[in-house]
N, C-alpha and C. Protein backbone atom coordinates (compact mmCIF):
# COMPACT_ATOMS: atom_id res chain seq x y z
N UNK A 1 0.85 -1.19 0.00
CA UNK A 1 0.00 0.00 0.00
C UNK A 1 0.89 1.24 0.00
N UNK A 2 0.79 1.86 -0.94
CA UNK A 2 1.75 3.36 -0.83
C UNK A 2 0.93 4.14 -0.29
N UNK A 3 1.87 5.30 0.22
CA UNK A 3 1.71 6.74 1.52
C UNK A 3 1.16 7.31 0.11
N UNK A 4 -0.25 8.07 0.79
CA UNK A 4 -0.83 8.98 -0.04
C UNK A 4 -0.26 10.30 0.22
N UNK A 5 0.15 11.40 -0.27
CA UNK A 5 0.82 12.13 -0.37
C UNK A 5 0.18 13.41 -0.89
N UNK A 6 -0.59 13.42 -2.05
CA UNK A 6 -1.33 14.37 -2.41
C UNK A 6 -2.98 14.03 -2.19
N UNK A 7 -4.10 15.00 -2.51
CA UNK A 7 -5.23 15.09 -2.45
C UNK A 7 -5.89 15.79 -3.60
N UNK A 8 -6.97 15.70 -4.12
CA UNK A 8 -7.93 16.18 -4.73
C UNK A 8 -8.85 16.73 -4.28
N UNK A 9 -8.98 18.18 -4.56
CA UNK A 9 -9.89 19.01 -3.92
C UNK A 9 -10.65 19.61 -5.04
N UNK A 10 -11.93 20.23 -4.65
CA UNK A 10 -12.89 20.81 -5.78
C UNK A 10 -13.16 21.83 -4.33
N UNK A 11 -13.35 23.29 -5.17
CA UNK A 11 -13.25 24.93 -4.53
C UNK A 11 -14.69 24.96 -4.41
N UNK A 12 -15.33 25.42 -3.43
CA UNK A 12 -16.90 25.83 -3.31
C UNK A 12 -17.23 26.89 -4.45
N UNK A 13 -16.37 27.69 -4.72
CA UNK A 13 -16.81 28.78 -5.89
C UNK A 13 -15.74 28.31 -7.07
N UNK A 14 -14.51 28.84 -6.95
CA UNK A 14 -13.57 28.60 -7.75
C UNK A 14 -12.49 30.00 -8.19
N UNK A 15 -11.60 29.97 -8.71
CA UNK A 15 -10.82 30.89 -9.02
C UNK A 15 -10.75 31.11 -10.54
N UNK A 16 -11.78 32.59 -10.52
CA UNK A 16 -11.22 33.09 -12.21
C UNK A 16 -10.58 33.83 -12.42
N UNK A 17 -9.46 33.19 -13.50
CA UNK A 17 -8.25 33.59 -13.80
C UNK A 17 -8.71 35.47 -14.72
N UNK A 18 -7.72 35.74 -15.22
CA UNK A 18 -7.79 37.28 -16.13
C UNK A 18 -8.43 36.77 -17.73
N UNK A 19 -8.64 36.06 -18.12
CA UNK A 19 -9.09 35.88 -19.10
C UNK A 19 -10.80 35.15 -19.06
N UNK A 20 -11.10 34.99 -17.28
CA UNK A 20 -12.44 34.79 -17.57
C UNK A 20 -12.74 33.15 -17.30
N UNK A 21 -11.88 32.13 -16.93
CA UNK A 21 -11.65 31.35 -17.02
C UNK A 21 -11.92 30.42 -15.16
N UNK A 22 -13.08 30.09 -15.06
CA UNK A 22 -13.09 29.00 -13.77
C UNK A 22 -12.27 27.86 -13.66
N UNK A 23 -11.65 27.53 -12.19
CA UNK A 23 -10.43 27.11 -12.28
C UNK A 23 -11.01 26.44 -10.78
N UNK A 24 -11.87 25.12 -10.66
CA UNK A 24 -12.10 24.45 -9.18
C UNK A 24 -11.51 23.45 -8.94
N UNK A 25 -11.03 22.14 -9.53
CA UNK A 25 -10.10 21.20 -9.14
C UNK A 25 -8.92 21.28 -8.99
N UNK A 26 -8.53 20.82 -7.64
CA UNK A 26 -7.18 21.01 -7.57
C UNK A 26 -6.86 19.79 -6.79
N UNK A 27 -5.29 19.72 -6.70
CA UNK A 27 -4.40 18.75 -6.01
C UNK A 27 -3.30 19.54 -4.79
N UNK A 28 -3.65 18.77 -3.64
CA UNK A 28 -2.78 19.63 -2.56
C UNK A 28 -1.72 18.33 -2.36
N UNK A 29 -0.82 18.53 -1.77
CA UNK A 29 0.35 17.89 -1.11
C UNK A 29 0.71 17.95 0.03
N UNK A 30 1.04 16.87 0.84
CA UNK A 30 1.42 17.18 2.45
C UNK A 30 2.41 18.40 2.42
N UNK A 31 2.64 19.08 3.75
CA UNK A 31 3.28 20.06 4.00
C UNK A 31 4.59 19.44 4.70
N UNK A 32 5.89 20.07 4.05
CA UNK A 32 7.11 19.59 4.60
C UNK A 32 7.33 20.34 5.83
N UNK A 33 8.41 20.44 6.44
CA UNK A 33 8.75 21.37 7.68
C UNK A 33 8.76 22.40 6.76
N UNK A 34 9.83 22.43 5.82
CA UNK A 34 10.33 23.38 5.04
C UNK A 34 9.33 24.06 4.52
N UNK A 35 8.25 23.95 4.28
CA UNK A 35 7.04 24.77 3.76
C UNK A 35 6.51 25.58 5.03
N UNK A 36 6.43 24.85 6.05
CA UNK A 36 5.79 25.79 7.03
C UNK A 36 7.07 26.69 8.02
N UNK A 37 8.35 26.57 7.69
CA UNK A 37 9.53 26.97 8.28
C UNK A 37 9.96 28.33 7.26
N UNK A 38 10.15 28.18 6.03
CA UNK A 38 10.74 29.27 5.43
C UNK A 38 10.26 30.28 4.54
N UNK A 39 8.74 30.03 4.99
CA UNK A 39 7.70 31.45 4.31
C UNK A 39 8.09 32.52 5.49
N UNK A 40 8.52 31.98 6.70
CA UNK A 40 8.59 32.90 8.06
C UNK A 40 9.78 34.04 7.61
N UNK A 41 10.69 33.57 6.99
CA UNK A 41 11.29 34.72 6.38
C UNK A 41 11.17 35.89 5.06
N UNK A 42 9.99 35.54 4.53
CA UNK A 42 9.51 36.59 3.72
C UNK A 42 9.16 37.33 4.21
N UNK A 43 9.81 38.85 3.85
CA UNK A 43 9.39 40.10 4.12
C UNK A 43 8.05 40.07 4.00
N UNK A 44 6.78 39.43 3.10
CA UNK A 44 5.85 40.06 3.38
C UNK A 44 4.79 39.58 4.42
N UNK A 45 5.44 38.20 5.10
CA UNK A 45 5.26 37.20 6.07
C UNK A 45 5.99 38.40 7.58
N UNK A 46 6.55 38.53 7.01
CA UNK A 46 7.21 39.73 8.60
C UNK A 46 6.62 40.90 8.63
N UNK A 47 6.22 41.14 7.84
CA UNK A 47 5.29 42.93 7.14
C UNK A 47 3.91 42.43 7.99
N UNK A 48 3.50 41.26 7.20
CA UNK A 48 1.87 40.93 7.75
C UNK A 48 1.46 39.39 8.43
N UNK A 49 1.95 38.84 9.26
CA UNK A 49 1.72 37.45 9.80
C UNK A 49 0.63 36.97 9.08
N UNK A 50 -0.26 37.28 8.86
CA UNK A 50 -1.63 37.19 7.92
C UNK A 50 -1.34 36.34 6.47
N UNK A 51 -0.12 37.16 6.14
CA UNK A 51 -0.02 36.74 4.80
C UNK A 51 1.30 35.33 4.36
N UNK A 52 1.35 34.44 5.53
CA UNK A 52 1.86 33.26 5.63
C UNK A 52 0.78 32.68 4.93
N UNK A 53 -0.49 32.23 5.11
CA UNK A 53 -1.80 31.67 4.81
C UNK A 53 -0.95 31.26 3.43
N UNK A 54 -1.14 32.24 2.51
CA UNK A 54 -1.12 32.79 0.94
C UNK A 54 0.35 31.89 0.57
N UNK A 55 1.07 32.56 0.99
CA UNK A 55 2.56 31.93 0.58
C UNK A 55 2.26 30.12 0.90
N UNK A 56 1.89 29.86 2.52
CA UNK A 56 1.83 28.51 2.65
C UNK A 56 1.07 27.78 1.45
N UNK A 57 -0.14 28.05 1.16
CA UNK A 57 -0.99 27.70 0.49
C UNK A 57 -0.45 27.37 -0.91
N UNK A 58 0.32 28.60 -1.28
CA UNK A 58 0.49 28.62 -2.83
C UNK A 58 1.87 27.61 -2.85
N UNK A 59 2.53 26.95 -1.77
CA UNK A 59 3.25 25.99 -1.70
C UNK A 59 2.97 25.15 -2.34
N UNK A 60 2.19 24.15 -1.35
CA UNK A 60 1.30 23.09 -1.48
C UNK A 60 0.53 22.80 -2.22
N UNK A 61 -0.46 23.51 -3.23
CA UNK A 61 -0.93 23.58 -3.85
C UNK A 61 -0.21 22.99 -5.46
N UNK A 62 -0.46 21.87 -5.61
CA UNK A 62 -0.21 21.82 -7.03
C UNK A 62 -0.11 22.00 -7.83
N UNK A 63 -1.49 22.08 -7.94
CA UNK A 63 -2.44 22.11 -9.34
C UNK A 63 -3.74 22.72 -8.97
N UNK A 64 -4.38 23.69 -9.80
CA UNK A 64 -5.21 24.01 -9.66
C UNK A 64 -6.05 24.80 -11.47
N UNK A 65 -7.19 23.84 -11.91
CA UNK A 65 -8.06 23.40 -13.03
C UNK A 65 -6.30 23.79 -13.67
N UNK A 66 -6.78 24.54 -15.00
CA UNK A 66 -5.57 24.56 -16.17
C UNK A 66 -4.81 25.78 -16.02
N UNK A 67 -4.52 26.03 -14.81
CA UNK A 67 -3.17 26.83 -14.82
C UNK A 67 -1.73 26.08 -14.78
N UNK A 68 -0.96 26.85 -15.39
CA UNK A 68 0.24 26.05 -15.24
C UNK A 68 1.28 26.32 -13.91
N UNK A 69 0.60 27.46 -12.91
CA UNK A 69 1.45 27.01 -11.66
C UNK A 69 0.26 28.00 -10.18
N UNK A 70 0.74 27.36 -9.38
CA UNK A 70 -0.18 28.68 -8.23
C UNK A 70 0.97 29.01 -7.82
N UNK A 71 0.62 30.39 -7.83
CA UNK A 71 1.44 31.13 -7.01
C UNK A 71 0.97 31.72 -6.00
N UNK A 72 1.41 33.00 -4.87
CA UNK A 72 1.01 33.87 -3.83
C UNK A 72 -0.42 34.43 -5.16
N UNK A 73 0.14 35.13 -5.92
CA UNK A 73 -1.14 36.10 -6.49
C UNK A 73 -2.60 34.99 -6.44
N UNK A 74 -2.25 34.26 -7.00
CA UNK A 74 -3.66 33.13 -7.10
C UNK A 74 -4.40 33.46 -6.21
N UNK A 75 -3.34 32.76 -5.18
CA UNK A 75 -3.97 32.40 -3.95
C UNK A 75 -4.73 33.57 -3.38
N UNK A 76 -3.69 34.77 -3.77
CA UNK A 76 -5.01 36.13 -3.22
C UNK A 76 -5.80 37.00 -3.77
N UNK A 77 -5.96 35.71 -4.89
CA UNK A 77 -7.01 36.41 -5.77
C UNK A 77 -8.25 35.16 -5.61
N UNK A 78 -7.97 34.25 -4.82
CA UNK A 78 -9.32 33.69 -4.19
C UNK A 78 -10.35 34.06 -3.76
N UNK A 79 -11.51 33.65 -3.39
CA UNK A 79 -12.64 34.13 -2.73
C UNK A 79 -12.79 33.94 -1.81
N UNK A 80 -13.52 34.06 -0.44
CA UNK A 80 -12.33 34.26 1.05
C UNK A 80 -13.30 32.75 1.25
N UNK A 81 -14.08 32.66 0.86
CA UNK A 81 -14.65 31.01 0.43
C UNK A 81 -14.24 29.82 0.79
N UNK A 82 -13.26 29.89 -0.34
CA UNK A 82 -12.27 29.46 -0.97
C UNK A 82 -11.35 29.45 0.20
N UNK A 83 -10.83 30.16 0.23
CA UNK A 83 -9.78 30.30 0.88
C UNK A 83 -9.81 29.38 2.23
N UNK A 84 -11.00 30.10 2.88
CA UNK A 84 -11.18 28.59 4.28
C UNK A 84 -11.63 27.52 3.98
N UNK A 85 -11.63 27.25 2.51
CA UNK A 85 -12.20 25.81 2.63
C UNK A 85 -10.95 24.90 2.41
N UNK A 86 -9.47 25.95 1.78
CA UNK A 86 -8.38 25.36 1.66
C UNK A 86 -7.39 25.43 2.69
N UNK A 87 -7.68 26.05 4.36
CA UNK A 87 -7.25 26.26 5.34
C UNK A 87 -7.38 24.92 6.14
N UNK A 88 -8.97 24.62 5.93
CA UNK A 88 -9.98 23.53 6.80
C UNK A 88 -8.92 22.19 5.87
N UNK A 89 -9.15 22.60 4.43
CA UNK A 89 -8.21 20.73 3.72
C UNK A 89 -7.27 20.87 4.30
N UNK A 90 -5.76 21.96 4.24
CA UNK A 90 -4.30 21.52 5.02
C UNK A 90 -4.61 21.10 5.97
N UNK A 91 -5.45 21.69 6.91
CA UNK A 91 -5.25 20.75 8.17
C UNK A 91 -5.74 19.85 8.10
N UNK A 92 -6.86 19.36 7.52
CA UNK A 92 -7.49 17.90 7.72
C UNK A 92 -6.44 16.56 6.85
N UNK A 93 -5.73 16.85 5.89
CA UNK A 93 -4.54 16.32 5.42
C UNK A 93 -3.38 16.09 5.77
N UNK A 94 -2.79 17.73 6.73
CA UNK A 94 -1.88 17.32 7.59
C UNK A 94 -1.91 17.06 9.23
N UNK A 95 -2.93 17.19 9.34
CA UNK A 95 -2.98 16.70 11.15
C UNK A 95 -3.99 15.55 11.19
N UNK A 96 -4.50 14.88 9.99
CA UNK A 96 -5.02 13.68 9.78
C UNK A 96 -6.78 13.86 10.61
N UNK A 97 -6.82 14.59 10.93
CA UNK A 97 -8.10 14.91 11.42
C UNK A 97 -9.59 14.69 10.37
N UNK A 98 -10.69 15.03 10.92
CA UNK A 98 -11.95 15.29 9.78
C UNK A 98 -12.00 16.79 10.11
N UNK A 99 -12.39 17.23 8.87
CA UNK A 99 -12.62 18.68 8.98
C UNK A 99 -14.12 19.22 8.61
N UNK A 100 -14.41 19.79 8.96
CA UNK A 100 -15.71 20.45 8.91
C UNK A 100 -15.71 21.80 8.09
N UNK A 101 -16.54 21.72 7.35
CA UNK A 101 -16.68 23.32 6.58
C UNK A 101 -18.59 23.64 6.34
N UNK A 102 -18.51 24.87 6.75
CA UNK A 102 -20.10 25.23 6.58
C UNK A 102 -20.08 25.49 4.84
N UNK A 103 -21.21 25.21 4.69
CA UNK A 103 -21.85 25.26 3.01
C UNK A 103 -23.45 25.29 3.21
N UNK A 104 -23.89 25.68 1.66
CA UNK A 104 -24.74 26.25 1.45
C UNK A 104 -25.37 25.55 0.55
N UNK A 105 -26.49 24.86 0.48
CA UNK A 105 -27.07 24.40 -0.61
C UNK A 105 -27.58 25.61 -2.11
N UNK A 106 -26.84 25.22 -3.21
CA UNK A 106 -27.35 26.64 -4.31
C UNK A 106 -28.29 26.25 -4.59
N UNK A 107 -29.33 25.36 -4.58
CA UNK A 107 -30.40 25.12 -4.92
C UNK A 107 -31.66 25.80 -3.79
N UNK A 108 -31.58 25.25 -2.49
CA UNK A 108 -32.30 25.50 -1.82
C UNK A 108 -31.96 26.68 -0.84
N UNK A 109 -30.75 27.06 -1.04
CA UNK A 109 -29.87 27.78 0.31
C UNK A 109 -30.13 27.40 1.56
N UNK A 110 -30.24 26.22 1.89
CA UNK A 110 -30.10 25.77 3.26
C UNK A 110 -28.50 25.28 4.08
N UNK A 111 -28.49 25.99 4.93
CA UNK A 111 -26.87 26.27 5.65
C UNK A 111 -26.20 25.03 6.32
N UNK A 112 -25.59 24.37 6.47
CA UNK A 112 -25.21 23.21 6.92
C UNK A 112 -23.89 22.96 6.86
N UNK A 113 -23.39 22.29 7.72
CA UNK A 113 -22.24 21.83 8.35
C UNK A 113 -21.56 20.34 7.61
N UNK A 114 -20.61 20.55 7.34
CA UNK A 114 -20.30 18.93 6.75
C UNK A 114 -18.54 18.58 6.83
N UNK A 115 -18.70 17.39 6.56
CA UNK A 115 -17.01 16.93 7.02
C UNK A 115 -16.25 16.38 5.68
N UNK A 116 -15.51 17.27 5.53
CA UNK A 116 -14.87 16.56 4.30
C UNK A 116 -13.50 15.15 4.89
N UNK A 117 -13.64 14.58 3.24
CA UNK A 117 -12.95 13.33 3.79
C UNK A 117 -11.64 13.91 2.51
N UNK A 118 -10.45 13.59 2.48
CA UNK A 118 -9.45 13.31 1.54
C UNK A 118 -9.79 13.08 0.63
N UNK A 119 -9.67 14.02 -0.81
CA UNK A 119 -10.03 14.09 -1.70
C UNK A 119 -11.21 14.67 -2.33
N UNK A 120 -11.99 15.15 -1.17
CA UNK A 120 -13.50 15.55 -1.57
C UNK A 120 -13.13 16.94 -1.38
């Protein structure tokens, strides 16, 4: 049995790129030390503690629909959505936990609580 290593994620909204373009599946990867150790020295990680999130994120992050890389900008050109629903996956991937994220039915708009599993 091989160590799963990456994940498959789909974005509650999604990220559109400058040309207009929705961008919701993606692939995350466990976090090394080194990912969560040497964003701490970016100036804009020392400017704004806040903005580790962004850098961490755009680490790990693979892949996301048909761009050819994520970077910091991507990532903060997310929808703040988005954004905690890819806060709630690192941790539920790297601290092996279930994670919970509130959502919204678009059909009915009824508010509810749910647990994502690896890969969902």
């Amino acid at each position: 049995m091989a160590f799963q290593t990456e994940f498959e994620f789909t974005l509650p909204k999604g990220y559109v790129d400058g040309e207009g373009n929705l961008h919701r599946q993606g692939l995350m990867r466990l976090a090394t030390a080194a990912d969560e150790v040497l964003p701490l020295k970016d100036p804009r990680v020392q400017q704004n503690p806040a903005y580790l999130t962004v850098i961490l994120l755009s680490r790990v992050m693979v892949k996301l629909g048909s761009l050819p890389e994520v970077n910091p900008r991507i990532v903060e050109g997310l929808f703040v959505s988005d954004l905690s629903y890819l806060q709630e996956f690192y941790r539920q991937i790297n601290d092996g936990g279930a994670a919970q994220v509130k959502a919204v039915c678009p059909r009915c708009e009824h508010a509810f609580t749910m647990e994502l599993a690896p890969g969902e």
